[in-house]
N, C-alpha and C. Protein backbone atom coordinates (compact mmCIF):
# COMPACT_ATOMS: atom_id res chain seq x y z
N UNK A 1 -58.20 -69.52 25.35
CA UNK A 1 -56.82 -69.97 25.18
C UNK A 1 -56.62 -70.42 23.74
N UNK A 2 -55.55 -69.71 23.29
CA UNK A 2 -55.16 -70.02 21.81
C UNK A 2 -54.70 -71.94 21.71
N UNK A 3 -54.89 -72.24 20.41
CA UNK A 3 -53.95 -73.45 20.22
C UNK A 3 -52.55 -73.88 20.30
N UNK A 4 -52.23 -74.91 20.47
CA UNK A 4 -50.49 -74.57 20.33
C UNK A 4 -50.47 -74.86 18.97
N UNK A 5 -49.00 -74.35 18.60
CA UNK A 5 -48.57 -74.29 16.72
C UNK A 5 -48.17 -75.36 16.87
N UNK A 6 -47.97 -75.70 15.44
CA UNK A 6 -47.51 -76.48 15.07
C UNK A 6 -46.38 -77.50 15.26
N UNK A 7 -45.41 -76.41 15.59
CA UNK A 7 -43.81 -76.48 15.83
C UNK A 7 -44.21 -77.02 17.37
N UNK A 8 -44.95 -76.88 18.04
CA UNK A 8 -45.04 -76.90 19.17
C UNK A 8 -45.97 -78.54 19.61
N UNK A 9 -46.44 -78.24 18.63
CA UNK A 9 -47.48 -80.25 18.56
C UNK A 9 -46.18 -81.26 18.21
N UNK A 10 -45.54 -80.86 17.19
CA UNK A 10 -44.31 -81.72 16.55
C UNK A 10 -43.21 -82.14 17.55
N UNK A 11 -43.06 -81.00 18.46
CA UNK A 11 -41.92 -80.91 19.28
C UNK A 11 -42.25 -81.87 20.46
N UNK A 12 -43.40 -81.71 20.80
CA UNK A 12 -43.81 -82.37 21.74
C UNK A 12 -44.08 -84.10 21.03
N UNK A 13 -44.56 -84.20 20.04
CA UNK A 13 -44.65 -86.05 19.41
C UNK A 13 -43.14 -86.26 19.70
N UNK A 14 -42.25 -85.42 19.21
CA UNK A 14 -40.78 -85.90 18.93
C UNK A 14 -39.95 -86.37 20.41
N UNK A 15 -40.83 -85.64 21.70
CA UNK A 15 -40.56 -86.03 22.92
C UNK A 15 -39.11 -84.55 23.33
N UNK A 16 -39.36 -83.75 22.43
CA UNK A 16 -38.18 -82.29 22.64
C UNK A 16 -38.73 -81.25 23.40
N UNK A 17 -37.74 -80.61 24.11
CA UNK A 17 -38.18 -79.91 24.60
C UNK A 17 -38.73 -78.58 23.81
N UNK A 18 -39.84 -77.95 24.72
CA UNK A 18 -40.11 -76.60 23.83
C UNK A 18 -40.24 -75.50 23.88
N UNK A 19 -39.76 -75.04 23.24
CA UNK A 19 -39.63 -72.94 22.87
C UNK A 19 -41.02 -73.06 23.30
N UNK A 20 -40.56 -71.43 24.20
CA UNK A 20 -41.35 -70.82 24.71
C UNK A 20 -42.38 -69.89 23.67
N UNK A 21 -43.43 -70.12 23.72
CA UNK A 21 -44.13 -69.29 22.83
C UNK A 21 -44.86 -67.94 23.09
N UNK A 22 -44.98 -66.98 22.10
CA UNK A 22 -44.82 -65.55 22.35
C UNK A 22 -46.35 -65.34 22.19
N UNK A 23 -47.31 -64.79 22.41
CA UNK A 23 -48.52 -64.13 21.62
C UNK A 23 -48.42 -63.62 20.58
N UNK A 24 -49.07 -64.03 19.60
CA UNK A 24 -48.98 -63.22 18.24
C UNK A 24 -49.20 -62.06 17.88
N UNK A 25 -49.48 -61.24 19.13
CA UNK A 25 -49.62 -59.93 18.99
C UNK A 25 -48.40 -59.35 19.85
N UNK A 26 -47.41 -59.98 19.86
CA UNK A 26 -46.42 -59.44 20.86
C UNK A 26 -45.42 -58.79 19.50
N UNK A 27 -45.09 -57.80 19.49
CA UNK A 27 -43.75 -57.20 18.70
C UNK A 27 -42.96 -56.31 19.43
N UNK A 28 -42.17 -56.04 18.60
CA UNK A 28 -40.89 -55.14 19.34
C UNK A 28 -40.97 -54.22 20.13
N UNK A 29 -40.97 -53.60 21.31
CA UNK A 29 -41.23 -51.99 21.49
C UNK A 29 -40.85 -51.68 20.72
N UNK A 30 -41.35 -50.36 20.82
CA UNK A 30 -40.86 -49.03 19.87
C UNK A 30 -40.28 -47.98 21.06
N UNK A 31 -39.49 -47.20 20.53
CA UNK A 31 -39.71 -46.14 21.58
C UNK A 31 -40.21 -44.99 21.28
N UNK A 32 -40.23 -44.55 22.74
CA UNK A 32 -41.63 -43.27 22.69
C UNK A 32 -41.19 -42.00 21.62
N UNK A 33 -40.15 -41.81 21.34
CA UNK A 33 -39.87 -40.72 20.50
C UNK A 33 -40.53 -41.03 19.14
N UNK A 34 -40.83 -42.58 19.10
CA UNK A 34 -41.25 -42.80 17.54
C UNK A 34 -43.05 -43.39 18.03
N UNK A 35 -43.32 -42.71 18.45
CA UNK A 35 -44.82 -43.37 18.64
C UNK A 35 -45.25 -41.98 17.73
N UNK A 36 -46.24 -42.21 16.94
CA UNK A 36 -46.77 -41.37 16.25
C UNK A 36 -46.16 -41.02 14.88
N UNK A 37 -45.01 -40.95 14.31
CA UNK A 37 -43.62 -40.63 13.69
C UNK A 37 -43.82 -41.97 12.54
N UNK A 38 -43.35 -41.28 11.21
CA UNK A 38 -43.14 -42.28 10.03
C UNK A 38 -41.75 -42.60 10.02
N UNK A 39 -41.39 -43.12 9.25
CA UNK A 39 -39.79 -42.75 9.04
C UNK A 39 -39.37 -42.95 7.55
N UNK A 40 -38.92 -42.12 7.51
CA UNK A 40 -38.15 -41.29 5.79
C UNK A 40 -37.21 -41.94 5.60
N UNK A 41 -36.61 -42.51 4.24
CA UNK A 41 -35.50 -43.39 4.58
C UNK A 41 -35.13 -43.27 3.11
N UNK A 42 -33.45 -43.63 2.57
CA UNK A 42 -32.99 -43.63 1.47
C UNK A 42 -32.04 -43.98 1.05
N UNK A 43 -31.12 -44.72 0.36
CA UNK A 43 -30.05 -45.28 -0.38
C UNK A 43 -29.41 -44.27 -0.55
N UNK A 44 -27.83 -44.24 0.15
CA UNK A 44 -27.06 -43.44 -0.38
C UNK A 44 -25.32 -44.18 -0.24
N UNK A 45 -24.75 -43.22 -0.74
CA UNK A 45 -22.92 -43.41 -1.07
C UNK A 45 -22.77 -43.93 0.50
N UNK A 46 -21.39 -45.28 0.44
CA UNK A 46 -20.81 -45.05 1.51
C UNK A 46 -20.13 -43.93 2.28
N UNK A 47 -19.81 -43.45 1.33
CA UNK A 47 -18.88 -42.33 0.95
C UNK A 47 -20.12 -40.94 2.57
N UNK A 48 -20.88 -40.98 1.44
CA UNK A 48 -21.89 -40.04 2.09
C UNK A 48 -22.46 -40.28 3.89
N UNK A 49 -22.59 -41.45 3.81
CA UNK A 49 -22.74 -41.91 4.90
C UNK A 49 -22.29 -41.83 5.78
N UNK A 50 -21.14 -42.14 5.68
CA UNK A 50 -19.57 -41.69 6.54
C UNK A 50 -19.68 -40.38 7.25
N UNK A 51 -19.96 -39.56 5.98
CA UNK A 51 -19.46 -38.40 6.35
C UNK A 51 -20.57 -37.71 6.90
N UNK A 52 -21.98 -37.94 6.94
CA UNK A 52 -23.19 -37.33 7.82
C UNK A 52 -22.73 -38.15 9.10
N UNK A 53 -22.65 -39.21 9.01
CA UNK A 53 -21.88 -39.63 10.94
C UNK A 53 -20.74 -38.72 11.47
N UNK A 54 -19.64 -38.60 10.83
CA UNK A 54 -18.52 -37.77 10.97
C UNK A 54 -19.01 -36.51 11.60
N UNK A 55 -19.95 -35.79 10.78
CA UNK A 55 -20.61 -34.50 11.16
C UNK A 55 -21.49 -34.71 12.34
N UNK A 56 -22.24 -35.88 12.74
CA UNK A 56 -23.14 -35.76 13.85
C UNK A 56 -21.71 -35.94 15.04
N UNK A 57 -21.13 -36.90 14.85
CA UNK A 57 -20.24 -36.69 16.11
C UNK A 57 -19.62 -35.25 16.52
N UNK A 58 -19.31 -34.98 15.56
CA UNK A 58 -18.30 -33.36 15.31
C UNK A 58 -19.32 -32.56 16.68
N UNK A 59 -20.45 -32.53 15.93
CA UNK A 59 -21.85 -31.56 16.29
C UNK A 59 -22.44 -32.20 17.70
N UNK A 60 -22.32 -33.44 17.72
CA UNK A 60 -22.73 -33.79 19.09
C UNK A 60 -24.22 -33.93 19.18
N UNK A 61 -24.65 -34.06 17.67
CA UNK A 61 -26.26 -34.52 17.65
C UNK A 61 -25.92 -36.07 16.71
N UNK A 62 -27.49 -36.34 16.59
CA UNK A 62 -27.46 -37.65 15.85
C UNK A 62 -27.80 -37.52 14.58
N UNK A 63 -27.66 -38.47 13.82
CA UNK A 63 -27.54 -38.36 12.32
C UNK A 63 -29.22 -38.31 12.22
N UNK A 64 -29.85 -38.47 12.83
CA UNK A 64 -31.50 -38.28 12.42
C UNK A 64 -31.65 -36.55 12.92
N UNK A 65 -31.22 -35.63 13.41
CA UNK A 65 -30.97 -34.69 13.82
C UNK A 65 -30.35 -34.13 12.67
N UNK A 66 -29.58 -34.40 11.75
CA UNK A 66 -29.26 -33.80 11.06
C UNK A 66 -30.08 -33.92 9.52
N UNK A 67 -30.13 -34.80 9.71
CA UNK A 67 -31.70 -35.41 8.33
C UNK A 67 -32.40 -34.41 8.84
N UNK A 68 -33.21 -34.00 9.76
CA UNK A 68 -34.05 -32.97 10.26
C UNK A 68 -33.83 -31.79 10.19
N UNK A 69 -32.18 -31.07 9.77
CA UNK A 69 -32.22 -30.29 9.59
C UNK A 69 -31.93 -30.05 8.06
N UNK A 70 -31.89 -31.00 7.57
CA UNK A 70 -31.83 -30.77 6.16
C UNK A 70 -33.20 -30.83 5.49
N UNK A 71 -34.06 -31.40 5.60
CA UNK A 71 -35.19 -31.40 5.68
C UNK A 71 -36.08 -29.94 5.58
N UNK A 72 -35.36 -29.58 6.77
CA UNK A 72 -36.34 -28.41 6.48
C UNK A 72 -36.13 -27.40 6.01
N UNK A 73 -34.02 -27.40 6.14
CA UNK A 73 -33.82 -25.97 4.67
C UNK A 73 -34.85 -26.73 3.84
N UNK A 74 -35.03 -27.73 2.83
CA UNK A 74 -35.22 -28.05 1.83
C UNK A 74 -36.82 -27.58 1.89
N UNK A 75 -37.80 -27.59 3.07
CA UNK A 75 -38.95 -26.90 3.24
C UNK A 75 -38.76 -25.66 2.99
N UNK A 76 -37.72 -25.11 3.31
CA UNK A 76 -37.75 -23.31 3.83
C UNK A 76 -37.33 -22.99 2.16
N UNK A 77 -36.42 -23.85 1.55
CA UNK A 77 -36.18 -23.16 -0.01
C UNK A 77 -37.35 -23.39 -0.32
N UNK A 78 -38.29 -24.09 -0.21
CA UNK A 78 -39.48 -24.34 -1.50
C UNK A 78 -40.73 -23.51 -0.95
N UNK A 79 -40.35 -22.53 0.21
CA UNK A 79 -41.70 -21.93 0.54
C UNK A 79 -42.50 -22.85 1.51
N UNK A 80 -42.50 -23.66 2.31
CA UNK A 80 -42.98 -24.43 2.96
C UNK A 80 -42.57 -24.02 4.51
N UNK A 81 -43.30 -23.85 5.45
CA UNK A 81 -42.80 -24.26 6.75
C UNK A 81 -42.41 -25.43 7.20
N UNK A 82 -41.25 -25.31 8.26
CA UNK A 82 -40.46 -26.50 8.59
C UNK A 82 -41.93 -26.90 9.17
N UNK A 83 -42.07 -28.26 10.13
CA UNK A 83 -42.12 -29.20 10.85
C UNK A 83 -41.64 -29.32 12.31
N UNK A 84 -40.57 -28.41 11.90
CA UNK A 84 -40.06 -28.32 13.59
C UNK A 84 -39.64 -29.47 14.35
N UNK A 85 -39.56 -30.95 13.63
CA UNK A 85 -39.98 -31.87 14.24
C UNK A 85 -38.41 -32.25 14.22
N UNK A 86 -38.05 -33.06 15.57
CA UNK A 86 -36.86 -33.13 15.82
C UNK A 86 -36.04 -34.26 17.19
């Protein structure tokens, strides 16, 4: 059995009640589509932004769906096979 923290010794001298404490190995799920998966990421125009959402709704995919397909023209111009990944 771990120690209690700090916040948790203090809380209790002070006579307060106390937060529930998490395991320190507890974090967020992930979900399964991203188990294994990096993620590519980049600063761009509002402007731009807008308008790759605009297009995923239009298209009825998601804006990471469309990063994916840009992606891999940008493989297929440079001689590279896509990834396929999607």
């Amino acid at each position: 059995m771990s120690r209690p923290s700090l916040s948790a010794r203090l809380a209790a001298a002070a006579g307060q009640p106390q937060a529930p404490e998490f395991p320190a190995e507890a974090t967020r799920p992930s979900a399964k589509a991203r188990t294994g998966k990096t993620m590519i990421a980049g600063y761009f125009s509002p402007e731009l932004a807008r308008a790759i959402k605009i297009l995923a709704v239009e298209r009825d995919v998601t804006v990471q769906a469309l990063i994916g397909e840009g992606l891999d023209a940008v493989l297929r111009q440079a001689g590279r096979h896509p990834m396929g990944e999607r």
